[in-house]
N, C-alpha and C. Protein backbone atom coordinates (compact mmCIF):
# COMPACT_ATOMS: atom_id res chain seq x y z
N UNK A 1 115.61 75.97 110.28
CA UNK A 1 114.55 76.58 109.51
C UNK A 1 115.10 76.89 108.12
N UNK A 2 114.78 76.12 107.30
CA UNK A 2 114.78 76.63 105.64
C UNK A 2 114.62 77.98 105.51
N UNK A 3 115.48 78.51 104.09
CA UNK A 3 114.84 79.78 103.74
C UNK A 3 113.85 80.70 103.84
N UNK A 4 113.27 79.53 102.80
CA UNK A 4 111.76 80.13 102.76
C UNK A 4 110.97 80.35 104.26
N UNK A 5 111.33 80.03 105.21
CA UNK A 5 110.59 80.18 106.39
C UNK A 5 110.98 80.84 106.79
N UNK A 6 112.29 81.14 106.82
CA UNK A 6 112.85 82.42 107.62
C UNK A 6 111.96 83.56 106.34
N UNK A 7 111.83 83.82 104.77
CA UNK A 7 111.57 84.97 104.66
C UNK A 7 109.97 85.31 104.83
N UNK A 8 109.58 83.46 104.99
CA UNK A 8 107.92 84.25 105.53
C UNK A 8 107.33 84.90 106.50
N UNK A 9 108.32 83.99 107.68
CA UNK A 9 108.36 84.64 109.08
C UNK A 9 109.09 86.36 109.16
N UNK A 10 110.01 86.44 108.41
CA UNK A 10 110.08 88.25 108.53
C UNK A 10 109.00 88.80 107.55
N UNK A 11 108.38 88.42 106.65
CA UNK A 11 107.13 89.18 106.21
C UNK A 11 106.51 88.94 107.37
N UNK A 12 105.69 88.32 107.97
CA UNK A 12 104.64 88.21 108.66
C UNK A 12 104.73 88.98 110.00
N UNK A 13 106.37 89.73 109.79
CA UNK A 13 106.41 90.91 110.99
C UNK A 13 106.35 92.12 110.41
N UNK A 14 106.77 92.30 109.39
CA UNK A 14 107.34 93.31 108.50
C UNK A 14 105.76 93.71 107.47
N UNK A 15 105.12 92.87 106.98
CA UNK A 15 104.15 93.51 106.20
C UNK A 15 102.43 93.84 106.89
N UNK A 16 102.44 93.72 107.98
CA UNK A 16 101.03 94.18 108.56
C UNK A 16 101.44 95.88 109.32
N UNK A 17 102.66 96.10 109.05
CA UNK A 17 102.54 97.47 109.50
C UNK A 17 102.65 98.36 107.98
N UNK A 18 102.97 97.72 106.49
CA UNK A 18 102.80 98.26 105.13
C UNK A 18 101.83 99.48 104.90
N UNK A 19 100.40 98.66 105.67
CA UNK A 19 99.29 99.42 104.94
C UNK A 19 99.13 100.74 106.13
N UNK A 20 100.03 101.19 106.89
CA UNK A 20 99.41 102.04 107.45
C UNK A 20 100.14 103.33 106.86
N UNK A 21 99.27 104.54 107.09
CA UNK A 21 99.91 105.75 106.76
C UNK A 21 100.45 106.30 107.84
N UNK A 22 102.21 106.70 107.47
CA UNK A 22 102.85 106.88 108.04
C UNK A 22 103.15 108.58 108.20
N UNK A 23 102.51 109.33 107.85
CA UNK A 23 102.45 111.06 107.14
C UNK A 23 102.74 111.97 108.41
N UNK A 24 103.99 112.35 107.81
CA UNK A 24 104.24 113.50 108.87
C UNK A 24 105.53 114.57 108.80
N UNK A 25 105.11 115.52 109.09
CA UNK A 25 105.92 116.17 108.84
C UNK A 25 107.78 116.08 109.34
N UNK A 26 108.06 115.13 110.18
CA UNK A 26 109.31 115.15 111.05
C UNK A 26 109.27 113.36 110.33
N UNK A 27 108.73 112.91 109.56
CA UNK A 27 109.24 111.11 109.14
C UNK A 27 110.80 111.38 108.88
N UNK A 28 111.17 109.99 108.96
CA UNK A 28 112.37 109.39 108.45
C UNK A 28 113.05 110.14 107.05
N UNK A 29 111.77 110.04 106.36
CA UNK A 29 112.49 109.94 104.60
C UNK A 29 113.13 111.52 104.87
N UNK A 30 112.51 112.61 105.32
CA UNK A 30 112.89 114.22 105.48
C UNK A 30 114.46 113.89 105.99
N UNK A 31 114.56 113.66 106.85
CA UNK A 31 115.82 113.49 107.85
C UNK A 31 117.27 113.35 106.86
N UNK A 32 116.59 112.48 105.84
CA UNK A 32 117.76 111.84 104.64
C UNK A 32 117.83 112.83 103.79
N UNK A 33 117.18 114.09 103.61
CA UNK A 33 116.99 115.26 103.10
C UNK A 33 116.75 114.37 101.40
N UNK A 34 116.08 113.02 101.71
CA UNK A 34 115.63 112.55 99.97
C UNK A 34 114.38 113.61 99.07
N UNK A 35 114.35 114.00 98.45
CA UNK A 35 113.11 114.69 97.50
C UNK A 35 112.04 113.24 97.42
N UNK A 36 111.27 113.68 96.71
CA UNK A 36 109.85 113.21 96.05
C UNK A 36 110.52 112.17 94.83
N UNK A 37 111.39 113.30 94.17
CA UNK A 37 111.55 112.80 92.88
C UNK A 37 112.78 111.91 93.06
N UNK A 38 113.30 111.70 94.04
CA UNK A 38 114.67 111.17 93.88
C UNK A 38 114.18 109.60 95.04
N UNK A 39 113.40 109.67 95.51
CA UNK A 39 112.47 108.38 96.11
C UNK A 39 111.52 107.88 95.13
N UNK A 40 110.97 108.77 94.51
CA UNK A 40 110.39 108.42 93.07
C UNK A 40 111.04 107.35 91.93
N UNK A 41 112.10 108.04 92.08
CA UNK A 41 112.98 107.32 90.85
C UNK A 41 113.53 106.04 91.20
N UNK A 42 113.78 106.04 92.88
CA UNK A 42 114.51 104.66 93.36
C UNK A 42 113.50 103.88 93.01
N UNK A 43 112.14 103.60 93.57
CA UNK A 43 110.95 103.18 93.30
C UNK A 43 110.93 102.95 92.18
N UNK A 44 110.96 103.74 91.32
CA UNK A 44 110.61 102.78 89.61
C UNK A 44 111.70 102.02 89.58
N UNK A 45 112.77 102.39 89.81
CA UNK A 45 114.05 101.47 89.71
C UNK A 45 113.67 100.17 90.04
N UNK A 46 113.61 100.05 91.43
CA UNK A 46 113.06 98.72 91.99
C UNK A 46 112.20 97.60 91.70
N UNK A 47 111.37 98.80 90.84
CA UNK A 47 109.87 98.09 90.49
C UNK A 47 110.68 97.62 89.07
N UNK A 48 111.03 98.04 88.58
CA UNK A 48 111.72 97.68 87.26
C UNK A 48 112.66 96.14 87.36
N UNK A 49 113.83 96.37 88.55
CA UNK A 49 113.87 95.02 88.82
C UNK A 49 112.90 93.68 89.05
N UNK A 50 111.90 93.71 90.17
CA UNK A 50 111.44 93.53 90.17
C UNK A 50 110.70 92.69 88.85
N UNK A 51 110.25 93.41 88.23
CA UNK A 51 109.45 93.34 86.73
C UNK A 51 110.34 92.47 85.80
N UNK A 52 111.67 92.69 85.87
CA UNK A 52 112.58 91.39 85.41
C UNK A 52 112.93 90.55 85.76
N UNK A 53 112.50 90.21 87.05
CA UNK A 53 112.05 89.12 87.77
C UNK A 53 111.50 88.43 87.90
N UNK A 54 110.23 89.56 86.60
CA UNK A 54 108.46 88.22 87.05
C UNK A 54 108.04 88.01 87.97
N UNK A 55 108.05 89.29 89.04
CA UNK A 55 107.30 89.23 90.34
C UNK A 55 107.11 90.60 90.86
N UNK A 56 106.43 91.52 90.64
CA UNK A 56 105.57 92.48 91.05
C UNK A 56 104.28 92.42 91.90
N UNK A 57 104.17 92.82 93.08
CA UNK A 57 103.50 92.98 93.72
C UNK A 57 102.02 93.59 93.44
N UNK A 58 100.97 93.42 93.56
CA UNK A 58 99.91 93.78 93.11
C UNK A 58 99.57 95.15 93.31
N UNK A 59 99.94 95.78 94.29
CA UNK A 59 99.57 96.96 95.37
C UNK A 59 100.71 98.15 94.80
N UNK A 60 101.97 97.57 94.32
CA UNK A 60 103.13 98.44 93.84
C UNK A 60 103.01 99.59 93.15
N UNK A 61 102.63 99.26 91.71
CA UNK A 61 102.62 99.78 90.57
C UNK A 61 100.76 100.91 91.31
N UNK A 62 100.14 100.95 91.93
CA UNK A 62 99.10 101.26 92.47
C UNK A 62 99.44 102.57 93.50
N UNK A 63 100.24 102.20 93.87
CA UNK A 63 100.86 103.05 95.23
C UNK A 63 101.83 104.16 94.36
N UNK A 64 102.64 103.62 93.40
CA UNK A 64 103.42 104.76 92.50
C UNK A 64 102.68 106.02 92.05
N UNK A 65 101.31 105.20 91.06
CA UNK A 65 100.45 106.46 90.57
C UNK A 65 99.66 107.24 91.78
N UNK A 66 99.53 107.17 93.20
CA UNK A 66 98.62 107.27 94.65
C UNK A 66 99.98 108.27 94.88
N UNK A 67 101.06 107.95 94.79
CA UNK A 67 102.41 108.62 94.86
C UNK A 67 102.64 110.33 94.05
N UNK A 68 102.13 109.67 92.72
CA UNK A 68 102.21 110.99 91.95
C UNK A 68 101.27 111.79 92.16
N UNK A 69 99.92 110.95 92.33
CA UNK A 69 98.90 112.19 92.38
C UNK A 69 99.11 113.01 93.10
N UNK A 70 100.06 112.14 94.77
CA UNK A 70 100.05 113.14 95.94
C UNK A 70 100.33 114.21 95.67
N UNK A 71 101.80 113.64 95.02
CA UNK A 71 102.62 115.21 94.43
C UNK A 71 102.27 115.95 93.41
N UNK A 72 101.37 115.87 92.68
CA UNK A 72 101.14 116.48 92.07
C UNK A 72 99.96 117.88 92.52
N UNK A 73 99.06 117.00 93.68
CA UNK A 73 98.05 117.66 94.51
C UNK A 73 98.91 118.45 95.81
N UNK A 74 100.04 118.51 95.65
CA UNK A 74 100.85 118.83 96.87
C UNK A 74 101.48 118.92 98.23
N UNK A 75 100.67 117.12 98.31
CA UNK A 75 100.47 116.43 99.73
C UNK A 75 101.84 115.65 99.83
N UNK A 76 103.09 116.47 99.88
CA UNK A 76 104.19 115.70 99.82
C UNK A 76 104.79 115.01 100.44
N UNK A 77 104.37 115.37 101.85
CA UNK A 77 104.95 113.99 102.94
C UNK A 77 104.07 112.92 102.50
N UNK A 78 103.08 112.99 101.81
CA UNK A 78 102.15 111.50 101.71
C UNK A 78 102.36 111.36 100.33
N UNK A 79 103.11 112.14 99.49
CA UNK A 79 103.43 111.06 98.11
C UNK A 79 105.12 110.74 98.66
N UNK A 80 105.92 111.24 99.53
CA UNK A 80 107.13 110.28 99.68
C UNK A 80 106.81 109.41 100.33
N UNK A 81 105.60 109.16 101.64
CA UNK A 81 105.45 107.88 101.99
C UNK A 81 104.94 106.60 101.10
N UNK A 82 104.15 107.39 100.07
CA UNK A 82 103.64 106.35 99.33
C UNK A 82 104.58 105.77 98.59
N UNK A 83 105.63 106.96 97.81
CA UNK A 83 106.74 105.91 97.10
C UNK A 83 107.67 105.50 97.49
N UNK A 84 108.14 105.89 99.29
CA UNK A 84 108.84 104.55 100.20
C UNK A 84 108.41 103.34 100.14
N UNK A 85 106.58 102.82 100.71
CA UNK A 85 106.04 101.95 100.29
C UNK A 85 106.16 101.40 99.39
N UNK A 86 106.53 102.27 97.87
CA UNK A 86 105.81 101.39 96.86
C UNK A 86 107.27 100.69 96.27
N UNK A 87 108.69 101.14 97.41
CA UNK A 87 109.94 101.27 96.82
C UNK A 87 110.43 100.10 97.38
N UNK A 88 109.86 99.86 98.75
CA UNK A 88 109.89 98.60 99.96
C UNK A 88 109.24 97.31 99.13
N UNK A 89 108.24 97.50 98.57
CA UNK A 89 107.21 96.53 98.12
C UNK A 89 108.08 95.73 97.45
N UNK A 90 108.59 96.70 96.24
CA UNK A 90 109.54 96.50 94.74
C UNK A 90 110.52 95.25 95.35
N UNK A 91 111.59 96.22 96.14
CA UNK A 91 112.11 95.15 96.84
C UNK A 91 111.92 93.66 97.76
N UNK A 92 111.06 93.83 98.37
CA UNK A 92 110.99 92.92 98.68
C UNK A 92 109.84 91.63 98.02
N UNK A 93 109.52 92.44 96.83
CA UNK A 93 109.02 91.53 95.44
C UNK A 93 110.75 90.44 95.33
N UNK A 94 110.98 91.49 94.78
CA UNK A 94 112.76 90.93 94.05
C UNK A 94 113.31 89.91 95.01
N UNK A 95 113.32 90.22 96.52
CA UNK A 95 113.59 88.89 97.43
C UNK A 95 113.08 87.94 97.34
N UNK A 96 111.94 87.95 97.24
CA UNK A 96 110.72 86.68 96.98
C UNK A 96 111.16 85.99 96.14
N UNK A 97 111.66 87.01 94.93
CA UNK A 97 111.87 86.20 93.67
C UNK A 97 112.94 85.32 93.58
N UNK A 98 113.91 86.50 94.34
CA UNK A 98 115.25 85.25 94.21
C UNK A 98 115.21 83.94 95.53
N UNK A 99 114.64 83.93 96.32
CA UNK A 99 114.33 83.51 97.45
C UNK A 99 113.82 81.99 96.65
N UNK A 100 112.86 82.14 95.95
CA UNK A 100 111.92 81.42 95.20
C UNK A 100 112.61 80.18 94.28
N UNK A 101 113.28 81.24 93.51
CA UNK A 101 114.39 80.64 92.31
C UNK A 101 115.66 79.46 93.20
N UNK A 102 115.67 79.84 94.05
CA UNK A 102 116.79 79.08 94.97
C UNK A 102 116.24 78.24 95.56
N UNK A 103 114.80 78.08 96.27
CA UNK A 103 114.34 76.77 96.78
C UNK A 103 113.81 76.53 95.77
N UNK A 104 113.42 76.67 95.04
CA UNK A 104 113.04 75.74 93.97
C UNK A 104 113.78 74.40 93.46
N UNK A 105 115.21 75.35 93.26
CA UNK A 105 116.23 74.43 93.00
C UNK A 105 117.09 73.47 93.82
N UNK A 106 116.52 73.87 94.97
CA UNK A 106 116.83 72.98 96.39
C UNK A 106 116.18 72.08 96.51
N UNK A 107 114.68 72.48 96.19
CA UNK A 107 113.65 71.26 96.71
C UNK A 107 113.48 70.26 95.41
N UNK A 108 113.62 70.81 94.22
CA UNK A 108 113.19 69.83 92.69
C UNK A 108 114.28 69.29 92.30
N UNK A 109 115.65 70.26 92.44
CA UNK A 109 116.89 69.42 91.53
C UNK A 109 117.43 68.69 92.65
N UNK A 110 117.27 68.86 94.09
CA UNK A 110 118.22 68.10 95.27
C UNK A 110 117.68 66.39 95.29
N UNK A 111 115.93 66.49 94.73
CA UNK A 111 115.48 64.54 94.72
C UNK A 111 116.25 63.91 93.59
């Protein structure tokens, strides 16, 4: 199996559980004792790669500001889930990308 199939086949396990809300008081992200703002910041980070990549996710940059409002409205387990999401997305934008860049050059420069 080529690359690219292996990374479509782990999206196609990995991104139909994305859209669900995950909100709770005992999640994962607490456990790591991460803040808002310090999952916040990885997230733009990401998205920033990403963005120098030329491949941003549509839903990303969407989920960041859904992120702030949380926190700003004070729903904080649901703005760190949102900017886990929107931090996961980033990344696995950036895989795509390099994923992309490499068969490309497998499949066009290898004829």
């Amino acid at each position: 199996m080529n690359k690219l199939s292996t990374l479509l086949v782990a999206c196609a396990f990995l991104l139909p559980g994305c859209g669900q809300e995950t909100v709770s008081s005992g999640s994962p992200e607490h456990a790591g004792g991460s803040s808002f703002a310090e999952i916040y910041a990885a997230a733009e980070q990401a998205l920033a790669v990403a963005e120098a990549k030329r491949n941003v996710w549509s839903r990303t940059e969407g989920l960041l500001r859904d992120a702030k409002a949380a926190d700003a409205d004070g729903r904080t387990d649901e703005a760190i889930a949102l900017a886990t999401e929107a931090k996961l997305q980033a990344e696995l934008a950036s895989v795509q990308a390099d994923t992309e860049a490499e068969t490309w050059r497998t499949r066009v420069l290898s004829n």
